[in-house]
C-alpha atoms as a PDB file:
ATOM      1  CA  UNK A   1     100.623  97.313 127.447  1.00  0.00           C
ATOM      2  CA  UNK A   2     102.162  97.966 123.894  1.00  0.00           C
ATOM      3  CA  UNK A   3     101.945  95.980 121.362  1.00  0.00           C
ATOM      4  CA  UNK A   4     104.685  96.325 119.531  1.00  0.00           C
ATOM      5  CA  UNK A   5     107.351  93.995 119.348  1.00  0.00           C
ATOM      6  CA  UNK A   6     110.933  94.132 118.208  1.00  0.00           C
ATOM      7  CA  UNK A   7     110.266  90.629 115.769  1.00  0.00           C
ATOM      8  CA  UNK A   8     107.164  91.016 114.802  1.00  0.00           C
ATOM      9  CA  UNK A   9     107.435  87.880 112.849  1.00  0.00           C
ATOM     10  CA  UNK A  10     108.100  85.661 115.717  1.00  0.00           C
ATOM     11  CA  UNK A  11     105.662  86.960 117.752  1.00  0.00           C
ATOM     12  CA  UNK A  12     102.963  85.945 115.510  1.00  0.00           C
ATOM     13  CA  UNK A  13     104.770  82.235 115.368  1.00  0.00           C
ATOM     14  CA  UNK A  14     104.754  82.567 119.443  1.00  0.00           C
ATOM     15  CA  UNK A  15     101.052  83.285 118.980  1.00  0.00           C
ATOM     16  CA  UNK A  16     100.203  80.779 116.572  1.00  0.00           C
ATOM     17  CA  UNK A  17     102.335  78.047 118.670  1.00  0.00           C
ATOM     18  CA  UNK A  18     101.330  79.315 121.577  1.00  0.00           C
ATOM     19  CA  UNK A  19      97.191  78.694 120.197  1.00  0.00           C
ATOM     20  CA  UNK A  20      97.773  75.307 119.310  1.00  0.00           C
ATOM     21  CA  UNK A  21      99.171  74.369 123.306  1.00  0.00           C
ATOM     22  CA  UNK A  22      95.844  75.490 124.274  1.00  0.00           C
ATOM     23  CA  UNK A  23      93.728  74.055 121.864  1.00  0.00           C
ATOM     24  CA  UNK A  24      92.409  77.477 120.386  1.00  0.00           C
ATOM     25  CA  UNK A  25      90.633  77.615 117.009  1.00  0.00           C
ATOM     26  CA  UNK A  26      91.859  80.892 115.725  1.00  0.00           C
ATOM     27  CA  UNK A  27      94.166  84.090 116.746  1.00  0.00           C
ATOM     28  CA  UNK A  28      93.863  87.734 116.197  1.00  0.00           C
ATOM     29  CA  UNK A  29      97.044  89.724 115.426  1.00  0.00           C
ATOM     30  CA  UNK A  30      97.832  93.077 114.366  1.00  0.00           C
ATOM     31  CA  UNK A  31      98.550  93.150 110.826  1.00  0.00           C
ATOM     32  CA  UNK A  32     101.764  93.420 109.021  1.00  0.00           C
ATOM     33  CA  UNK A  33     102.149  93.002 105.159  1.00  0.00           C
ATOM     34  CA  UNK A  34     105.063  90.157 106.005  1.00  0.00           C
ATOM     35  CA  UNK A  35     102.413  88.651 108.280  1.00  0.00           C
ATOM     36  CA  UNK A  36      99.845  88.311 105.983  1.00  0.00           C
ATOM     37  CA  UNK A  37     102.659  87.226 103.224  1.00  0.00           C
ATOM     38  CA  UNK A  38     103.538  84.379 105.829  1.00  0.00           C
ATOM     39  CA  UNK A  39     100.108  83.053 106.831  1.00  0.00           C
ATOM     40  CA  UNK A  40      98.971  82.863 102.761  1.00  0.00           C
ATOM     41  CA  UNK A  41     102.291  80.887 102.296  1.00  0.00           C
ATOM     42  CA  UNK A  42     100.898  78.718 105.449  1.00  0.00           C
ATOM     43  CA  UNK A  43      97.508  78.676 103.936  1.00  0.00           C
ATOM     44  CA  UNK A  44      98.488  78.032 100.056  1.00  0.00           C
ATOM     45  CA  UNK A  45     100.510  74.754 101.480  1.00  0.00           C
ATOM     46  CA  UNK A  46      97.548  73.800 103.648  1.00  0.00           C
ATOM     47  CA  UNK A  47      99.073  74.276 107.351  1.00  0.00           C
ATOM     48  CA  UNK A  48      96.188  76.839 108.338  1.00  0.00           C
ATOM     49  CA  UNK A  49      92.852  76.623 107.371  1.00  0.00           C
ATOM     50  CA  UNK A  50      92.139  80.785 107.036  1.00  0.00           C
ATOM     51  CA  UNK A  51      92.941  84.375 107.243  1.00  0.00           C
ATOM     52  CA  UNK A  52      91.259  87.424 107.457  1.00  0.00           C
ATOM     53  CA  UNK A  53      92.196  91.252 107.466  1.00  0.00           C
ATOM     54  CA  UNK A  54      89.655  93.329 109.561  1.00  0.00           C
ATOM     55  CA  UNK A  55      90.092  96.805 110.146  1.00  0.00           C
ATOM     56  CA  UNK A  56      88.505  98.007 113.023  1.00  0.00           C
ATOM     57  CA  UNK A  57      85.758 100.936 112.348  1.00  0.00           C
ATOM     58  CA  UNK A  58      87.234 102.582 115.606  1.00  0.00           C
ATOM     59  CA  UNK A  59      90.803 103.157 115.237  1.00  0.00           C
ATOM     60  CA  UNK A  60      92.749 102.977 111.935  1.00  0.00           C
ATOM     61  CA  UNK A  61      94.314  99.585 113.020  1.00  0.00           C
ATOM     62  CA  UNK A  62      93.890  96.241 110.954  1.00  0.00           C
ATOM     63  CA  UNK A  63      93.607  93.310 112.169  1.00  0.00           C
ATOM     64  CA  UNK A  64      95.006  89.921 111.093  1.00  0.00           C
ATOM     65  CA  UNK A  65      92.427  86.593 111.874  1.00  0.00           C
ATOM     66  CA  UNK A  66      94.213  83.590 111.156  1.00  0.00           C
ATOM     67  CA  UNK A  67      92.106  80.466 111.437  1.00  0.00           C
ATOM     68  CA  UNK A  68      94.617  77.628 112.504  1.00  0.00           C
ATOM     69  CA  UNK A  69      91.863  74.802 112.188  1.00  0.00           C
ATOM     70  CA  UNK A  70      87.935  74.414 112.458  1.00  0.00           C
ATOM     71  CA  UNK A  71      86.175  73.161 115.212  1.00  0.00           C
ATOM     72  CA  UNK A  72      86.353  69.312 115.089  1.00  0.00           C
ATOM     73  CA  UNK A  73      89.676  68.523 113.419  1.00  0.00           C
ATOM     74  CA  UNK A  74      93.794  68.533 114.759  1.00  0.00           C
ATOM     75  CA  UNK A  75      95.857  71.206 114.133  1.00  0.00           C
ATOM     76  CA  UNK A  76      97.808  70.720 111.200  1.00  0.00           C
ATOM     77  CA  UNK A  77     100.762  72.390 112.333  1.00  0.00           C
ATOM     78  CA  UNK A  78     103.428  70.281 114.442  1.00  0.00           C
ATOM     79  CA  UNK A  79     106.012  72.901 115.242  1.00  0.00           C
ATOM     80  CA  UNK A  80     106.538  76.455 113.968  1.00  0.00           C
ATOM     81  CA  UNK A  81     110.175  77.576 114.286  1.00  0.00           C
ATOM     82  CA  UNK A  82     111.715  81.360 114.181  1.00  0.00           C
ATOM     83  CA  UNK A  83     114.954  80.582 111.765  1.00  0.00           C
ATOM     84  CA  UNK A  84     116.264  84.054 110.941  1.00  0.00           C
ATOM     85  CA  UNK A  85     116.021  86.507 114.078  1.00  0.00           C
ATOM     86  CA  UNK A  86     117.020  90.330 114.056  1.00  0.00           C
ATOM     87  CA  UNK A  87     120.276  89.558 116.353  1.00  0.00           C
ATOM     88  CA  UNK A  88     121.510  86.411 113.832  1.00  0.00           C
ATOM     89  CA  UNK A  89     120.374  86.283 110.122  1.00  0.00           C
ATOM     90  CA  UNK A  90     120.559  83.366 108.231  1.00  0.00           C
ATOM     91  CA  UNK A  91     120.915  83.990 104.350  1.00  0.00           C
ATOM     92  CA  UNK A  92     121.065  80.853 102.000  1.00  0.00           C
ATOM     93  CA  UNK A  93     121.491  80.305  98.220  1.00  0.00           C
ATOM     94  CA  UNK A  94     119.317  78.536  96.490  1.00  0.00           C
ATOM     95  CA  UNK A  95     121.705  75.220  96.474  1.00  0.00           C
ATOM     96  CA  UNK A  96     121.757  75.918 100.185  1.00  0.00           C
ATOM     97  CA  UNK A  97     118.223  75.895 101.219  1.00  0.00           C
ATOM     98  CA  UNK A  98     117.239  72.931 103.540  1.00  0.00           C
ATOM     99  CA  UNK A  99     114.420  70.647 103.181  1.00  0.00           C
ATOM    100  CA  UNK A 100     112.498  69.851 106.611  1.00  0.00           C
ATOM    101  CA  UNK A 101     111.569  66.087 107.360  1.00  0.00           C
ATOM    102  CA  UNK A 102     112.008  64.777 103.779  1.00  0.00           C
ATOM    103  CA  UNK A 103     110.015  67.009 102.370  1.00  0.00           C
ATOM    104  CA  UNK A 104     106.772  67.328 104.472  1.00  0.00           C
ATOM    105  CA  UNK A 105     107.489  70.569 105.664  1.00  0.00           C
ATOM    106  CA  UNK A 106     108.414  74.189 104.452  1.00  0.00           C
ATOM    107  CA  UNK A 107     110.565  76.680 104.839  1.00  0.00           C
ATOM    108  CA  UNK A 108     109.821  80.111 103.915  1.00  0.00           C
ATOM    109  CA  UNK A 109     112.281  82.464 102.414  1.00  0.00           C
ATOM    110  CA  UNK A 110     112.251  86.526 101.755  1.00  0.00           C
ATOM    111  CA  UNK A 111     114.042  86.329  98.481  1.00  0.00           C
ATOM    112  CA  UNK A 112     114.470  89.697  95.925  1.00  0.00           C
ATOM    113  CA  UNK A 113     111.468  88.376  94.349  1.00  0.00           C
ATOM    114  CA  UNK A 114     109.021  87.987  97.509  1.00  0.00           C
ATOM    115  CA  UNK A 115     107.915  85.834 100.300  1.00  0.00           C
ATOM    116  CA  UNK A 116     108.365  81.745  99.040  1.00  0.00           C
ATOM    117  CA  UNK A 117     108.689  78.558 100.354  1.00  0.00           C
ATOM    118  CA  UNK A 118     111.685  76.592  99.779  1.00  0.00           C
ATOM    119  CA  UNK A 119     110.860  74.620  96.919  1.00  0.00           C
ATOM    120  CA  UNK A 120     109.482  77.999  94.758  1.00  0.00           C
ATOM    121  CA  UNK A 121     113.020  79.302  95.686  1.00  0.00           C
ATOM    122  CA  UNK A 122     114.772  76.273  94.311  1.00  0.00           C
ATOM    123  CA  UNK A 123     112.669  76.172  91.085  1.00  0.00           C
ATOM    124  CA  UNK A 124     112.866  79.785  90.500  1.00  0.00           C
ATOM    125  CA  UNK A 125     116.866  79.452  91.379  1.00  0.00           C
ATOM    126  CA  UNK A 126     116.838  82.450  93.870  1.00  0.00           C
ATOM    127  CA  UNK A 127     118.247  82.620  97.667  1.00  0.00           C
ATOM    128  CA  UNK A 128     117.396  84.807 100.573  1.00  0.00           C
ATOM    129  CA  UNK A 129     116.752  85.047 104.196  1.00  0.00           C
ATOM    130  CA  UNK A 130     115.339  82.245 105.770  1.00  0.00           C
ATOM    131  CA  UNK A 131     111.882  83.181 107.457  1.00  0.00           C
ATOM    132  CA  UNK A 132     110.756  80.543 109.615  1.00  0.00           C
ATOM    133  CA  UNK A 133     110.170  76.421 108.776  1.00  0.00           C
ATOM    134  CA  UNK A 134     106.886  74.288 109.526  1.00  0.00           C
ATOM    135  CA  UNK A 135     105.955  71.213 110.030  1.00  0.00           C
END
């Protein structure tokens, strides 16, 4: 079976959604620079409680560990939600870029300046492509 997917992006938010369903601590991934962009955005606004890049000694693969929550708490993460998808992108300015349930969630943005969440965007007064939100 390959492991490559056409949204690479998504399939680590299947993953990560996916995890929670089944009450599973942590995930292994292979690694992306954009997915290891995402899940420090995700750990920075406290939604996961780790990552980890491990490349294998074996092949010349890396591997991303993302640590969703520890062993005797709730996930922290209520949904996870694909916004921008290869067949549909959704580009916003920065006047334009929406805030999930009143503020407690995010949204993260690829913007000319990086990965960001929504409210970096706003402050910084840049736009982009809308990533994914989280609540």
């Amino acid at each position: 079976m390959s492991t490559t997917t056409t949204d690479p992006i998504a399939d680590m938010l299947t993953r990560i959604r996916n995890a929670i369903l089944v009450r599973k601590n942590e995930i292994v991934l292979p690694h992306s620079n954009i997915k290891e962009n995402v899940a420090k955005i995700l750990k920075e606004s406290n939604f996961i409680d780790g990552i980890e890049v491990n490349k294998d000694k074996e092949t010349t693969f890396k591997e991303l560990k993302i640590r969703i929550n520890s062993e005797d708490s709730n996930p922290k993460i209520t949904e996870i939600v694909r916004l921008s998808k290869p067949g549909r992108r959704f580009y916003v300015n920065s006047k334009e870029i929406p805030t999930v349930k009143r503020g407690r969630g995010i949204v993260i943005l690829s913007t000319s300046k990086g990965l960001m969440t929504g409210d970096q965007a706003k402050d910084q007064k840049v736009g982009g492509e809308l990533i994914c939100k989280v609540y």
